[in-house]
N, C-alpha and C. Protein backbone atom coordinates (compact mmCIF):
# COMPACT_ATOMS: atom_id res chain seq x y z
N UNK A 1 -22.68 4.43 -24.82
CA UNK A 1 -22.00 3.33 -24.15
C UNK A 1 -22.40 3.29 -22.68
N UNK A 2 -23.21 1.96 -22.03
CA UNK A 2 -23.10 2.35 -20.63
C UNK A 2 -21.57 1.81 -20.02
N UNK A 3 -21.64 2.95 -18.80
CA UNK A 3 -20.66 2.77 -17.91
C UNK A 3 -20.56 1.34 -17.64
N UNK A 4 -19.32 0.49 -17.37
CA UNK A 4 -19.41 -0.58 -16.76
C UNK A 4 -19.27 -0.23 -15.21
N UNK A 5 -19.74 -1.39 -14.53
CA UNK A 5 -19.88 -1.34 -13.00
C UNK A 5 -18.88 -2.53 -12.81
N UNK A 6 -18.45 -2.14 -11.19
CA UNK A 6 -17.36 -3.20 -11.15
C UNK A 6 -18.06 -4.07 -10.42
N UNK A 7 -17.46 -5.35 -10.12
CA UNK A 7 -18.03 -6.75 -9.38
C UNK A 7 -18.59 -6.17 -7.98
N UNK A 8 -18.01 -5.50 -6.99
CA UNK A 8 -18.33 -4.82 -5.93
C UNK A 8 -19.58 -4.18 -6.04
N UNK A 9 -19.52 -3.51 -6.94
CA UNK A 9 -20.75 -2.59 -7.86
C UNK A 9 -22.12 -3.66 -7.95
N UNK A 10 -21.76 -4.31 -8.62
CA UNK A 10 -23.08 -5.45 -9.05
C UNK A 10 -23.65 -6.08 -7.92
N UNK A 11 -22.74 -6.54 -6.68
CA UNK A 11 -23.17 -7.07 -5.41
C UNK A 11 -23.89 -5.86 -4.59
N UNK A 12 -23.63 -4.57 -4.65
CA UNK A 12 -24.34 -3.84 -3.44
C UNK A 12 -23.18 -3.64 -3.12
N UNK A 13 -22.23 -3.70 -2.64
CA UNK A 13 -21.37 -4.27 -1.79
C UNK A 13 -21.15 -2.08 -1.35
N UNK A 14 -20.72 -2.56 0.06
CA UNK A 14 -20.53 -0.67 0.75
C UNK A 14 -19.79 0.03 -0.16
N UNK A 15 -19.97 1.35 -0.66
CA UNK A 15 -18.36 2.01 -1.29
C UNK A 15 -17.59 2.89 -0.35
N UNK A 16 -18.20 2.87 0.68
CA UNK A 16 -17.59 3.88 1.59
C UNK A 16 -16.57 2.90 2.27
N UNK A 17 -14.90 4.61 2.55
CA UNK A 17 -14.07 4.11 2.72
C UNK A 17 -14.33 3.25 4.39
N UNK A 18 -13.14 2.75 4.75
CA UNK A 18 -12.92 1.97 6.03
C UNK A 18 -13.24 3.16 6.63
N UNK A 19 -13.89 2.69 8.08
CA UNK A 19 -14.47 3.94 9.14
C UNK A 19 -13.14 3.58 9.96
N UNK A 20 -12.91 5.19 10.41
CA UNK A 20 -11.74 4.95 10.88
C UNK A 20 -11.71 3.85 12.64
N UNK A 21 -12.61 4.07 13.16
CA UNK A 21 -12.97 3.12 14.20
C UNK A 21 -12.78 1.66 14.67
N UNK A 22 -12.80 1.30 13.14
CA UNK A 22 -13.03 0.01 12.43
C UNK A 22 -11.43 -0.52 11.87
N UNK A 23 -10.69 0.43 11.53
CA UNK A 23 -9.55 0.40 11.23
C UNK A 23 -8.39 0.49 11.63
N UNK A 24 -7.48 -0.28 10.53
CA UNK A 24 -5.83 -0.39 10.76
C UNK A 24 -5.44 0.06 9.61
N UNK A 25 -4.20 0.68 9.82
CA UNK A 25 -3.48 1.15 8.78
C UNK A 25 -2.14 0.70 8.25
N UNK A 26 -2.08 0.24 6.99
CA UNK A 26 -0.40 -0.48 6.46
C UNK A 26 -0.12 0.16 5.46
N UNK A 27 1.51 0.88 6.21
CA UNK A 27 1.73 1.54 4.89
C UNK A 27 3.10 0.38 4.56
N UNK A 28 3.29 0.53 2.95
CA UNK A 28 4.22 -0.80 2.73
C UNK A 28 5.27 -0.21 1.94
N UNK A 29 5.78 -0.73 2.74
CA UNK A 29 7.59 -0.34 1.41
C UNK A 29 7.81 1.23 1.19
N UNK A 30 7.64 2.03 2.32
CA UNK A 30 7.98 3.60 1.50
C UNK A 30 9.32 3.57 1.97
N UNK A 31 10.14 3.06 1.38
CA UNK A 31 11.77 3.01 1.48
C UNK A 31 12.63 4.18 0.80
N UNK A 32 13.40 4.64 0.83
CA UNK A 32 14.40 5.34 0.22
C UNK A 32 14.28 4.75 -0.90
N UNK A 33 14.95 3.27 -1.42
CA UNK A 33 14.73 2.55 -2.65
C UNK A 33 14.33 2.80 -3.89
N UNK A 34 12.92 3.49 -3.66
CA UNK A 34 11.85 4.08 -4.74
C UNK A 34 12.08 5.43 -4.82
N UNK A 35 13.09 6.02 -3.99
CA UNK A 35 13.39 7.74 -4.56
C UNK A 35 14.63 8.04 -5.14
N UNK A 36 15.93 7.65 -4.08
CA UNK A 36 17.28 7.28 -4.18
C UNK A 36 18.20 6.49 -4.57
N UNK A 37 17.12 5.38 -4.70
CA UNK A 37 17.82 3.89 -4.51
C UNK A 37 17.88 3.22 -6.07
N UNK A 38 18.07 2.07 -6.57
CA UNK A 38 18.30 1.50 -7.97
C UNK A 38 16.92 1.60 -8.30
N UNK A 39 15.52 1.74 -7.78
CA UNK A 39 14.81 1.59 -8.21
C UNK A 39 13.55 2.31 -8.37
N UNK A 40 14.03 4.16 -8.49
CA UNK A 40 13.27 4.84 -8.27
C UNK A 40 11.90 4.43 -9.09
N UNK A 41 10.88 5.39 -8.49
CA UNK A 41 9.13 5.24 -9.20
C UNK A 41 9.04 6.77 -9.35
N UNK A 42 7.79 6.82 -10.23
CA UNK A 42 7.30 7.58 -10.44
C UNK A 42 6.53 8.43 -9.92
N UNK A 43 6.96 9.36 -9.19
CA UNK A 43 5.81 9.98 -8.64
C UNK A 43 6.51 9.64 -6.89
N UNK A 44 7.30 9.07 -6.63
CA UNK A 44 7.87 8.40 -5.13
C UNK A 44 7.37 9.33 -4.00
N UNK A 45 8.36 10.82 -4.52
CA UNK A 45 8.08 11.34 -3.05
C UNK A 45 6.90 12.61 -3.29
N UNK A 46 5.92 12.51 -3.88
CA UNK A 46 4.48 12.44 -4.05
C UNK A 46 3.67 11.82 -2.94
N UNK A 47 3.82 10.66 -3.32
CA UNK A 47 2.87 9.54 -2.83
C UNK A 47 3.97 9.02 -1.46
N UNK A 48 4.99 9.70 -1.09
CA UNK A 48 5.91 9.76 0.66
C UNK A 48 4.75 10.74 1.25
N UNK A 49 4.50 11.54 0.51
CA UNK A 49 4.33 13.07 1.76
C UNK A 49 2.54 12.64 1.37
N UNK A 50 1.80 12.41 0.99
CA UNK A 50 0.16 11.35 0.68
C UNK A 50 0.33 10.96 2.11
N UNK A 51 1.16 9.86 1.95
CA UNK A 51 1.25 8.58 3.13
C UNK A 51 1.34 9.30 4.52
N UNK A 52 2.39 9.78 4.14
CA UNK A 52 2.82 10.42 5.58
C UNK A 52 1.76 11.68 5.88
N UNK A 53 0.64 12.19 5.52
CA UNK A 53 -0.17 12.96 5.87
C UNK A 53 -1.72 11.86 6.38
N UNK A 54 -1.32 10.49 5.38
CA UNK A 54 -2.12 9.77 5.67
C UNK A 54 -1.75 9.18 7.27
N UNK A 55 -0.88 9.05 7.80
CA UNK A 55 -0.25 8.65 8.76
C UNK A 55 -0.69 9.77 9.99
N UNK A 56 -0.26 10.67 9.40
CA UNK A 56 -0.74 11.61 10.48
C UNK A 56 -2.21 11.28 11.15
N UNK A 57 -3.08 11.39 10.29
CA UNK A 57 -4.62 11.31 10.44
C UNK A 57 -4.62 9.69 11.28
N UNK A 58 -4.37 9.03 11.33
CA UNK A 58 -3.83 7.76 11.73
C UNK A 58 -3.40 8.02 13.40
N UNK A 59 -2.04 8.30 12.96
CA UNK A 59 -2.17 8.81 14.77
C UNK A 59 -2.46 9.38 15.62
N UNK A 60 -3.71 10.82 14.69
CA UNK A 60 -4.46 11.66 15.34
C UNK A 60 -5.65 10.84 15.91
N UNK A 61 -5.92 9.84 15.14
CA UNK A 61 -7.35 8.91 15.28
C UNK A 61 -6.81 7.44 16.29
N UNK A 62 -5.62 7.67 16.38
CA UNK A 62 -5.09 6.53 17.35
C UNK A 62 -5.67 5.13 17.00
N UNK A 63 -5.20 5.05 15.37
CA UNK A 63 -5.57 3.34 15.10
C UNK A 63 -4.55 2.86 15.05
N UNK A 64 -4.99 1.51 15.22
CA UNK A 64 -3.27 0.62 14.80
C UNK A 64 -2.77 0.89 13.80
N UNK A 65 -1.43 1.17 13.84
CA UNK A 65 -0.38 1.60 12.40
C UNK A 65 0.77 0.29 12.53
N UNK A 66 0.94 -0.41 11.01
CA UNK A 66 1.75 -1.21 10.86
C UNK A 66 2.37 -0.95 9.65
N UNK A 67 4.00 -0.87 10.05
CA UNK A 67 5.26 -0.19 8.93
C UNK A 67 5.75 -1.44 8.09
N UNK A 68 5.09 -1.84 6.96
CA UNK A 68 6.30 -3.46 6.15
C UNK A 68 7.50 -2.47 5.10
N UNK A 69 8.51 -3.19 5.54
CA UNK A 69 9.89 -2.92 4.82
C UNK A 69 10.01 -4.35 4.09
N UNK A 70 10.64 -4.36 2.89
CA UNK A 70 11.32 -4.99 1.88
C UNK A 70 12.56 -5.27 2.31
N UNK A 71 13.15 -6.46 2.56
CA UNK A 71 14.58 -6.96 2.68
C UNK A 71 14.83 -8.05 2.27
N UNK A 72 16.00 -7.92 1.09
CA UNK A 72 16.76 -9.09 0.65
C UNK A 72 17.82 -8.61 1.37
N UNK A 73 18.37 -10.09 0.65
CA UNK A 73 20.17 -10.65 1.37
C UNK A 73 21.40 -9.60 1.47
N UNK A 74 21.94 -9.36 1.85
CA UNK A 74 23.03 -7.89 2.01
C UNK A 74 24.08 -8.13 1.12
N UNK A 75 23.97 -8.98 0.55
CA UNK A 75 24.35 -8.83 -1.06
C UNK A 75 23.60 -8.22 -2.17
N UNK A 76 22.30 -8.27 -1.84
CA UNK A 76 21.91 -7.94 -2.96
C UNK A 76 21.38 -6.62 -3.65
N UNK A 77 21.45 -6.11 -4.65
CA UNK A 77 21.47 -4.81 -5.62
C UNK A 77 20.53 -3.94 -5.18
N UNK A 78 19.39 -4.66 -4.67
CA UNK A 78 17.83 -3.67 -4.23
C UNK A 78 18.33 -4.64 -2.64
N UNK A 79 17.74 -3.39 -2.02
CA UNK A 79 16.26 -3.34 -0.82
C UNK A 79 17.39 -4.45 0.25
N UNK A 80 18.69 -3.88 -0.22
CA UNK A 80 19.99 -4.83 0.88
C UNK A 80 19.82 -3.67 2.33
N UNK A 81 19.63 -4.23 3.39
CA UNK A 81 20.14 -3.50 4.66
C UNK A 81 21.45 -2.62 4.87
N UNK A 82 22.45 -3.24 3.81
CA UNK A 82 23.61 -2.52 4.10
C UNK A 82 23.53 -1.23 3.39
N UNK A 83 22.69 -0.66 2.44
CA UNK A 83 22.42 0.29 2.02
C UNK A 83 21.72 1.09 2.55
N UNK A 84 22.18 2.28 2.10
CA UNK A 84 21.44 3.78 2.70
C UNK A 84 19.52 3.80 2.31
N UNK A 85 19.77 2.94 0.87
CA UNK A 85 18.16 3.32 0.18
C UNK A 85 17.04 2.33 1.04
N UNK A 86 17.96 1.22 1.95
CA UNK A 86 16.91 0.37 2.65
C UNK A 86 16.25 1.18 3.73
N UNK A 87 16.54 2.63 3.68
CA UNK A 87 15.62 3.30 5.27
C UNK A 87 14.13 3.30 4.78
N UNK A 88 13.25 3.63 5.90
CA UNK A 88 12.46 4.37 5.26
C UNK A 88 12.24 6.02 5.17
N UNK A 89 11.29 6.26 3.95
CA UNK A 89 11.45 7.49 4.10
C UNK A 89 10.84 8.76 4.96
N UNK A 90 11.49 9.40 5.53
CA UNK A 90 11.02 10.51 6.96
C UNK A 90 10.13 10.57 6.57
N UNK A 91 9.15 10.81 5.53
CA UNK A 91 8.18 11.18 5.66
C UNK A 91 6.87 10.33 6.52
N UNK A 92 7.28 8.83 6.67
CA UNK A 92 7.07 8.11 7.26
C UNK A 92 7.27 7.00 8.52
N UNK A 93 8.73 7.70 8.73
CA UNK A 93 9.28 7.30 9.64
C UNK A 93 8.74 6.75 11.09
N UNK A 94 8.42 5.68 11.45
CA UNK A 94 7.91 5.01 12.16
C UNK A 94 8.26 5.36 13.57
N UNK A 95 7.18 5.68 13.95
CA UNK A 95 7.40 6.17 16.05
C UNK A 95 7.94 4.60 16.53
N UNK A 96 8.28 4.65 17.76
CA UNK A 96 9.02 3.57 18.56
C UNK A 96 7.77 2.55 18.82
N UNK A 97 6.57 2.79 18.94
CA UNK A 97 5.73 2.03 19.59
C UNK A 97 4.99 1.42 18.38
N UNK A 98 5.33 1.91 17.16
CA UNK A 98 4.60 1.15 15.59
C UNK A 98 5.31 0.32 15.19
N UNK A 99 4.65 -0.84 15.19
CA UNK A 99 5.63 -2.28 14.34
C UNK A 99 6.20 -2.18 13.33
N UNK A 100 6.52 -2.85 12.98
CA UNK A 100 7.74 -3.08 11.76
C UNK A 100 7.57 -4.70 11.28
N UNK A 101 7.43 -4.48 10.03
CA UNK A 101 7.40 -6.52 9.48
C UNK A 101 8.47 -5.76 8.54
N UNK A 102 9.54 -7.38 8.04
CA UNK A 102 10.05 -7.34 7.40
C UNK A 102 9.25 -8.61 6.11
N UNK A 103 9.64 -7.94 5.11
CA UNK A 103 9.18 -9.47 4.10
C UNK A 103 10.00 -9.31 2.57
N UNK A 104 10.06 -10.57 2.03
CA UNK A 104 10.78 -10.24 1.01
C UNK A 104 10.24 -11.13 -0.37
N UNK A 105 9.10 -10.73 -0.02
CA UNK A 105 8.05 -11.23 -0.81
C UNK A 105 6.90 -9.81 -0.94
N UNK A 106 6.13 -10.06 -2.37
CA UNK A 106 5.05 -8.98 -2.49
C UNK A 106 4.42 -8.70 -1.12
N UNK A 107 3.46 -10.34 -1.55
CA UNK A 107 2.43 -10.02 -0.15
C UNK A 107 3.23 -9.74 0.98
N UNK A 108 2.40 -8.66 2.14
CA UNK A 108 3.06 -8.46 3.09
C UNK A 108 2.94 -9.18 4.55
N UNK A 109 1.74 -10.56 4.17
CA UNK A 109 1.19 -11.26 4.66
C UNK A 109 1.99 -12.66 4.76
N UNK A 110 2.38 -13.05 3.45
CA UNK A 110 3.44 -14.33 3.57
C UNK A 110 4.97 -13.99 4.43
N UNK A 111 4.93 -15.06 5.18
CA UNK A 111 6.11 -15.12 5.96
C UNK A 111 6.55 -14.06 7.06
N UNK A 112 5.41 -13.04 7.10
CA UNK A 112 5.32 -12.39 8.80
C UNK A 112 4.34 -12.72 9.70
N UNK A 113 4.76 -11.80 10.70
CA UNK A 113 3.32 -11.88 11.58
C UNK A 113 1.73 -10.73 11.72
N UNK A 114 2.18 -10.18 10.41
CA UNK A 114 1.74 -9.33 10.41
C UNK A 114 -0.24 -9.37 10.83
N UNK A 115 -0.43 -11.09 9.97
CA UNK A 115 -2.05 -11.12 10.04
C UNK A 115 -2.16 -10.74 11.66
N UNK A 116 -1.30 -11.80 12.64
CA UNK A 116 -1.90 -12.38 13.70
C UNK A 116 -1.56 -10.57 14.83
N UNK A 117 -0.91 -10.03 13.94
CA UNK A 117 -0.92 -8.70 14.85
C UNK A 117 -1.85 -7.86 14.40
N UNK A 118 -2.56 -7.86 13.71
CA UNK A 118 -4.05 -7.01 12.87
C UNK A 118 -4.47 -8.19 14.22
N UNK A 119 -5.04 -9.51 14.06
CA UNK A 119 -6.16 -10.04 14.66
C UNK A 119 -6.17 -9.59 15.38
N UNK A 120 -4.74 -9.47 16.35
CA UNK A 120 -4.95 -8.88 18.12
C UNK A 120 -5.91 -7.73 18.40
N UNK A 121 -5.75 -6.88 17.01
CA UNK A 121 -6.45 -5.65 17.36
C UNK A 121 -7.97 -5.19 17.69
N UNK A 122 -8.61 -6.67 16.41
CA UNK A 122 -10.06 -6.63 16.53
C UNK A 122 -10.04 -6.15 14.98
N UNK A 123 -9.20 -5.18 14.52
CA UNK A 123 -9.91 -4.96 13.06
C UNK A 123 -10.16 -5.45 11.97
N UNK A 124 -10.77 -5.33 11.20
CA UNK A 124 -11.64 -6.10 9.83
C UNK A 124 -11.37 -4.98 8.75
N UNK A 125 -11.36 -3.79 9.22
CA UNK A 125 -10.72 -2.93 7.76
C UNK A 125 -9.44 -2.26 7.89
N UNK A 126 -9.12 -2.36 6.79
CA UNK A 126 -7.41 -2.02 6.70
C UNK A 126 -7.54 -1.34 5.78
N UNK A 127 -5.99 -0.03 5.88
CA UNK A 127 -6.20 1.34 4.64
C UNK A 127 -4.72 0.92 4.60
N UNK A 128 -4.63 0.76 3.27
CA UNK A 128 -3.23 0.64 2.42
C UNK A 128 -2.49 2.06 2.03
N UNK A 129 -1.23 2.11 2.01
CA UNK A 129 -0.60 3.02 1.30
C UNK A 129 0.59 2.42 1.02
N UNK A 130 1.34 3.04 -0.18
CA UNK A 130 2.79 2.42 -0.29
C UNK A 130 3.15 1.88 -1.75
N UNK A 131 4.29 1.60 -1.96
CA UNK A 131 5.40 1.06 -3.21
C UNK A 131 4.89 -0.14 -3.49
N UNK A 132 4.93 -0.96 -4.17
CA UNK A 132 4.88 -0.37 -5.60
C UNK A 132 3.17 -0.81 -5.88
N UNK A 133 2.11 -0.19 -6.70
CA UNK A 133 1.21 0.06 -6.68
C UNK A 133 0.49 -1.34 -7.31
N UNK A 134 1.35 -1.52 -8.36
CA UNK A 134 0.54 -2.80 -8.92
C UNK A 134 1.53 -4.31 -8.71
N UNK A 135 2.52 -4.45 -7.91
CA UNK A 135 2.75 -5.17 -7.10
C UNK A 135 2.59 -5.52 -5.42
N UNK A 136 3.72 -4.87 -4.73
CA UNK A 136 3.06 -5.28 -3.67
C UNK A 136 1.96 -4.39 -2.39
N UNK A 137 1.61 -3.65 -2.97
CA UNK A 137 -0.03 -3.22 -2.91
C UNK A 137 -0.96 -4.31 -3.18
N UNK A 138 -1.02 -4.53 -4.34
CA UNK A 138 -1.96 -5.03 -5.25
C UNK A 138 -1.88 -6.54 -4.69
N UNK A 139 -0.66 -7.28 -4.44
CA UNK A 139 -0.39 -8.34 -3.90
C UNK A 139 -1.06 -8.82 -2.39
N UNK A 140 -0.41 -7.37 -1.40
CA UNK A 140 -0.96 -7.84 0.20
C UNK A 140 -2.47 -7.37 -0.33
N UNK A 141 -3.37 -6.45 -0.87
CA UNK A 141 -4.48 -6.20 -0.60
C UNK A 141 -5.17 -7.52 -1.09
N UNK A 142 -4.80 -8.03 -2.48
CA UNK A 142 -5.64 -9.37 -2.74
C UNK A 142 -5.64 -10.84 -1.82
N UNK A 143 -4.30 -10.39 -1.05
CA UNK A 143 -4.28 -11.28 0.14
C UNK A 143 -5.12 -11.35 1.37
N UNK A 144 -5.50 -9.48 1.68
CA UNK A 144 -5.81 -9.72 2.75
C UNK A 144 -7.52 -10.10 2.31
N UNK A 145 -8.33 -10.01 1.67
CA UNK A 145 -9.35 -10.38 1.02
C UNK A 145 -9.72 -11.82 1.22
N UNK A 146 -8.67 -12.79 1.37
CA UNK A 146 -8.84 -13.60 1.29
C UNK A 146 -8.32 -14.19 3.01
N UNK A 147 -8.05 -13.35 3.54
CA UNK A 147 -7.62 -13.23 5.06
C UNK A 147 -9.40 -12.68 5.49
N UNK A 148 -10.25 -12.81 5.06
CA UNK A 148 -11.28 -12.27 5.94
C UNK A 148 -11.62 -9.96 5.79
N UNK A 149 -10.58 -9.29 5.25
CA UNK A 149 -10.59 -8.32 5.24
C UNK A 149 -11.10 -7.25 4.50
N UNK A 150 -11.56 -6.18 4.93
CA UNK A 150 -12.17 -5.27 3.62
C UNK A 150 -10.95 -3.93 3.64
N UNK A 151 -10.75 -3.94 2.37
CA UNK A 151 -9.84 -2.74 2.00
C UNK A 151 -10.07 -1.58 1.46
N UNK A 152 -9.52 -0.79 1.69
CA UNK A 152 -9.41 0.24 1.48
C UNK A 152 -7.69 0.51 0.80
N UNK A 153 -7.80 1.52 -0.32
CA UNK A 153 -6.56 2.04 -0.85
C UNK A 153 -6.38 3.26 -1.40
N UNK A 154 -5.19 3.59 -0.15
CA UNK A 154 -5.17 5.26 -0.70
C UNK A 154 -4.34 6.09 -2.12
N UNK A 155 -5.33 6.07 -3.38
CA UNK A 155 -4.62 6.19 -4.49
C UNK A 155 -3.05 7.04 -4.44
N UNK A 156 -3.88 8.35 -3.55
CA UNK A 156 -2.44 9.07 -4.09
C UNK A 156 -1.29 8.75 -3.55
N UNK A 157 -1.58 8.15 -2.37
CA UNK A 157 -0.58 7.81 -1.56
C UNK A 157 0.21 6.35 -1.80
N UNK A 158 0.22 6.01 -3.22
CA UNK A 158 1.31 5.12 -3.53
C UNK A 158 2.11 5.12 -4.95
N UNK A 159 2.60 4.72 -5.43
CA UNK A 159 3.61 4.69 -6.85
C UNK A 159 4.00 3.81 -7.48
N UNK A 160 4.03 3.48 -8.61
CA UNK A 160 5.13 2.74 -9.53
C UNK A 160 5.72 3.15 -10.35
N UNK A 161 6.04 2.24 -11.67
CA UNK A 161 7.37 2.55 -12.22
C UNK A 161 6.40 2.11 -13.73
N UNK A 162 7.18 2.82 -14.64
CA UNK A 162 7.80 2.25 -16.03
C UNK A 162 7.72 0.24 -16.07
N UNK A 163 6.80 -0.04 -17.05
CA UNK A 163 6.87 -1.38 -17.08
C UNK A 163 6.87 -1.83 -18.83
N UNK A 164 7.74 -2.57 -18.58
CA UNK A 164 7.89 -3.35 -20.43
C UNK A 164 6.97 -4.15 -20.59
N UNK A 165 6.32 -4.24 -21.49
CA UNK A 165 4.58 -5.26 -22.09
C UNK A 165 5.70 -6.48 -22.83
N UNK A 166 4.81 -7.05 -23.35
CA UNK A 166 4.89 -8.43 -23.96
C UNK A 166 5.24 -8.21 -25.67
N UNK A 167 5.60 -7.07 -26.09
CA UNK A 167 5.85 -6.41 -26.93
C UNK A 167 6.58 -5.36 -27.63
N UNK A 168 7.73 -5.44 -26.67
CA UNK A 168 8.86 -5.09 -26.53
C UNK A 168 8.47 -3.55 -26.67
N UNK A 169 7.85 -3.04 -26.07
CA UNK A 169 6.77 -1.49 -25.81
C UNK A 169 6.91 -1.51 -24.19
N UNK A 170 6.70 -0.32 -23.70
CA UNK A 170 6.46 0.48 -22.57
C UNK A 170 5.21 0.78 -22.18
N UNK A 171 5.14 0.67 -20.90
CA UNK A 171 3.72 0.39 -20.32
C UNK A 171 4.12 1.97 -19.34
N UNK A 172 3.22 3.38 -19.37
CA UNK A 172 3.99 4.52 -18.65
C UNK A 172 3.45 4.13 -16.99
N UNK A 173 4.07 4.18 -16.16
CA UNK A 173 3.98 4.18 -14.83
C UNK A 173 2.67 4.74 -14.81
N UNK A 174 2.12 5.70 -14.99
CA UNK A 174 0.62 6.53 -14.79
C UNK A 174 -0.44 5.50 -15.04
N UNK A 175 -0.51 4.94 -16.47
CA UNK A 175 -0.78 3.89 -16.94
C UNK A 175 -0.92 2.49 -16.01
N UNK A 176 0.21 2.18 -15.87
CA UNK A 176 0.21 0.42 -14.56
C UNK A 176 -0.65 1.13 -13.24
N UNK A 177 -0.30 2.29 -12.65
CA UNK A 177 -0.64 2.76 -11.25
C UNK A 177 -2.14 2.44 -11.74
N UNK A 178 -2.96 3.52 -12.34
CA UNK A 178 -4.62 3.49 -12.85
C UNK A 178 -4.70 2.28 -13.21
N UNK A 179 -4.32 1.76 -13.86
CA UNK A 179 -4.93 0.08 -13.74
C UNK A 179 -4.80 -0.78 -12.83
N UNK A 180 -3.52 -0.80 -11.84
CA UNK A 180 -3.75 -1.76 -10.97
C UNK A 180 -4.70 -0.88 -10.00
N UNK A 181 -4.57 0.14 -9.71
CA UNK A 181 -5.88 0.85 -8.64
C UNK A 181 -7.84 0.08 -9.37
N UNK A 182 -7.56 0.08 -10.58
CA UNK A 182 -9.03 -0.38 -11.51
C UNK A 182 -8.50 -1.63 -10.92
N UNK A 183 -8.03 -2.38 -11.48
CA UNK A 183 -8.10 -3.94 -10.75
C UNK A 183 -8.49 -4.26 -9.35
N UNK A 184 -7.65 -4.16 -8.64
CA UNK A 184 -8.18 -3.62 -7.16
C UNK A 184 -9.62 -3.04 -6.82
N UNK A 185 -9.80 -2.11 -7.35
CA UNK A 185 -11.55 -1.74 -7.25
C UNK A 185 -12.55 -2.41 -7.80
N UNK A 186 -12.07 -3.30 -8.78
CA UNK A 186 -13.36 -4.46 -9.54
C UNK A 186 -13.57 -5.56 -8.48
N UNK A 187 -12.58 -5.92 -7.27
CA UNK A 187 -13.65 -6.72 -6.48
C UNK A 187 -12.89 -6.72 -4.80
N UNK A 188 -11.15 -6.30 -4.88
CA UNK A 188 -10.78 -6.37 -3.99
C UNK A 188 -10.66 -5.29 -2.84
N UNK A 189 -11.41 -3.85 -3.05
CA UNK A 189 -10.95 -2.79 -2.24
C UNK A 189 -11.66 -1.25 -2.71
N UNK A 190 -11.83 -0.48 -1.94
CA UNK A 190 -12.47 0.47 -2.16
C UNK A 190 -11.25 1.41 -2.42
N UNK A 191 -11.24 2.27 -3.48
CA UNK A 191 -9.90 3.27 -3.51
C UNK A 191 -10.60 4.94 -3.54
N UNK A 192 -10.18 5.61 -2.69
CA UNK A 192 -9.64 6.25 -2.80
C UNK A 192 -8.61 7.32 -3.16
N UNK A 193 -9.40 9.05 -2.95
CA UNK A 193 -7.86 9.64 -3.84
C UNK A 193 -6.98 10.03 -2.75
N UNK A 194 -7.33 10.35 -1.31
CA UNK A 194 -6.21 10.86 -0.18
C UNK A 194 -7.01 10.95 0.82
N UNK A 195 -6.39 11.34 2.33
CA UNK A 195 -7.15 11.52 3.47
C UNK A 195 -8.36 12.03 3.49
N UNK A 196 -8.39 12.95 2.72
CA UNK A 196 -9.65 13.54 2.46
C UNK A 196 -10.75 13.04 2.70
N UNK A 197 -10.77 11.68 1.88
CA UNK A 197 -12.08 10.70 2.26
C UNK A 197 -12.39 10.86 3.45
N UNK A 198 -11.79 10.67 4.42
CA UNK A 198 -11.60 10.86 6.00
C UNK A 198 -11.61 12.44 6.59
N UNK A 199 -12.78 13.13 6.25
CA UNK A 199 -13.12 14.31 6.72
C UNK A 199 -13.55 14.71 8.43
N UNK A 200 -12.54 14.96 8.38
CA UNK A 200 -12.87 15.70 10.03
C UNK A 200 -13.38 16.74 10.71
């Protein structure tokens, strides 16, 4: 059987990750939510202490770092402000001088300012980390693609959940994560397994 090659693959296109020089970093949604909260994932505080080592390397390399949080209405069951699970989690906990978008939508691009604060910076590559892996990961990265951007995504450093198919069957979290990371790598983003890529 030959290997298939992905669309990226067939163009030439670079496989090497974002140079850190070149880069910004968004980590998205590492909320309490996904550990504590109604809607834990699989693997959560795994892919907290990923991020947050990915973070480190980040502010050792002094690139732009941008924090998106999830917020609905303070009524509501998930990702409400009035709850404890809306923090984020220490492992990521955002210094005073790193932004913050709120959105309450996948992409992390609709309805903030998030593009026009990447433009300020000058950068063109962005390294993803964060909840949930084959939503809004999978969501802002196919966005920013179409924002002009090349991605990068740090596998270990994100998570999902348990998903029901069209067949009243279970789809295992391990399962959705590796495929939406394969989706993502067939044309929208270079992935990665952890900082590592980024050898110092």
């Amino acid at each position: 059987m030959v290997r298939p090659l992905t669309l990226l693959q067939m163009q030439g296109a670079p496989d090497n990750p974002a140079p850190l020089a070149d880069a910004a970093l968004v980590l998205i949604d590492i909320q309490e939510e996904y550990r504590d909260g109604a809607l834990p994932l699989d693997g959560a505080t795994d892919a907290a202490l990923a991020a947050g080592e990915l973070l480190q390397l980040g502010r050792e390399s002094r690139i732009p770092i941008f924090h998106i949080r999830h917020r609905l209405p303070d009524d509501s069951p998930i990702f409400s402000p009035r709850l404890p699970s809306f923090a984020f989690m220490p492992e990521v906990a955002p210094w005073p001088d790193e932004p913050v978008f709120e959105k309450s939508v996948p992409n992390a691009f609709s309805g903030t300012a998030l593009h026009e604060a990447i433009r300020k910076t000058g950068r063109r590559e962005l390294i993803f980390a964060g909840m949930q892996t084959h939503l809004c990961i999978s969501a802002t990265v196919r966005a920013a693609l179409d924002l002009g951007y090349r991605s990068t995504v740090v596998g270990s450093a994100c998570a999902t959940r348990d998903l029901p198919d069209a067949a009243d069957g279970v789809i295992a979290a391990k399962d959705v994560h590796r495929t939406a990371l394969a989706e993502l790598a067939d044309a929208f983003a270079i992935i990665v397994p952890d900082r590592s890529a980024w050898r110092q």
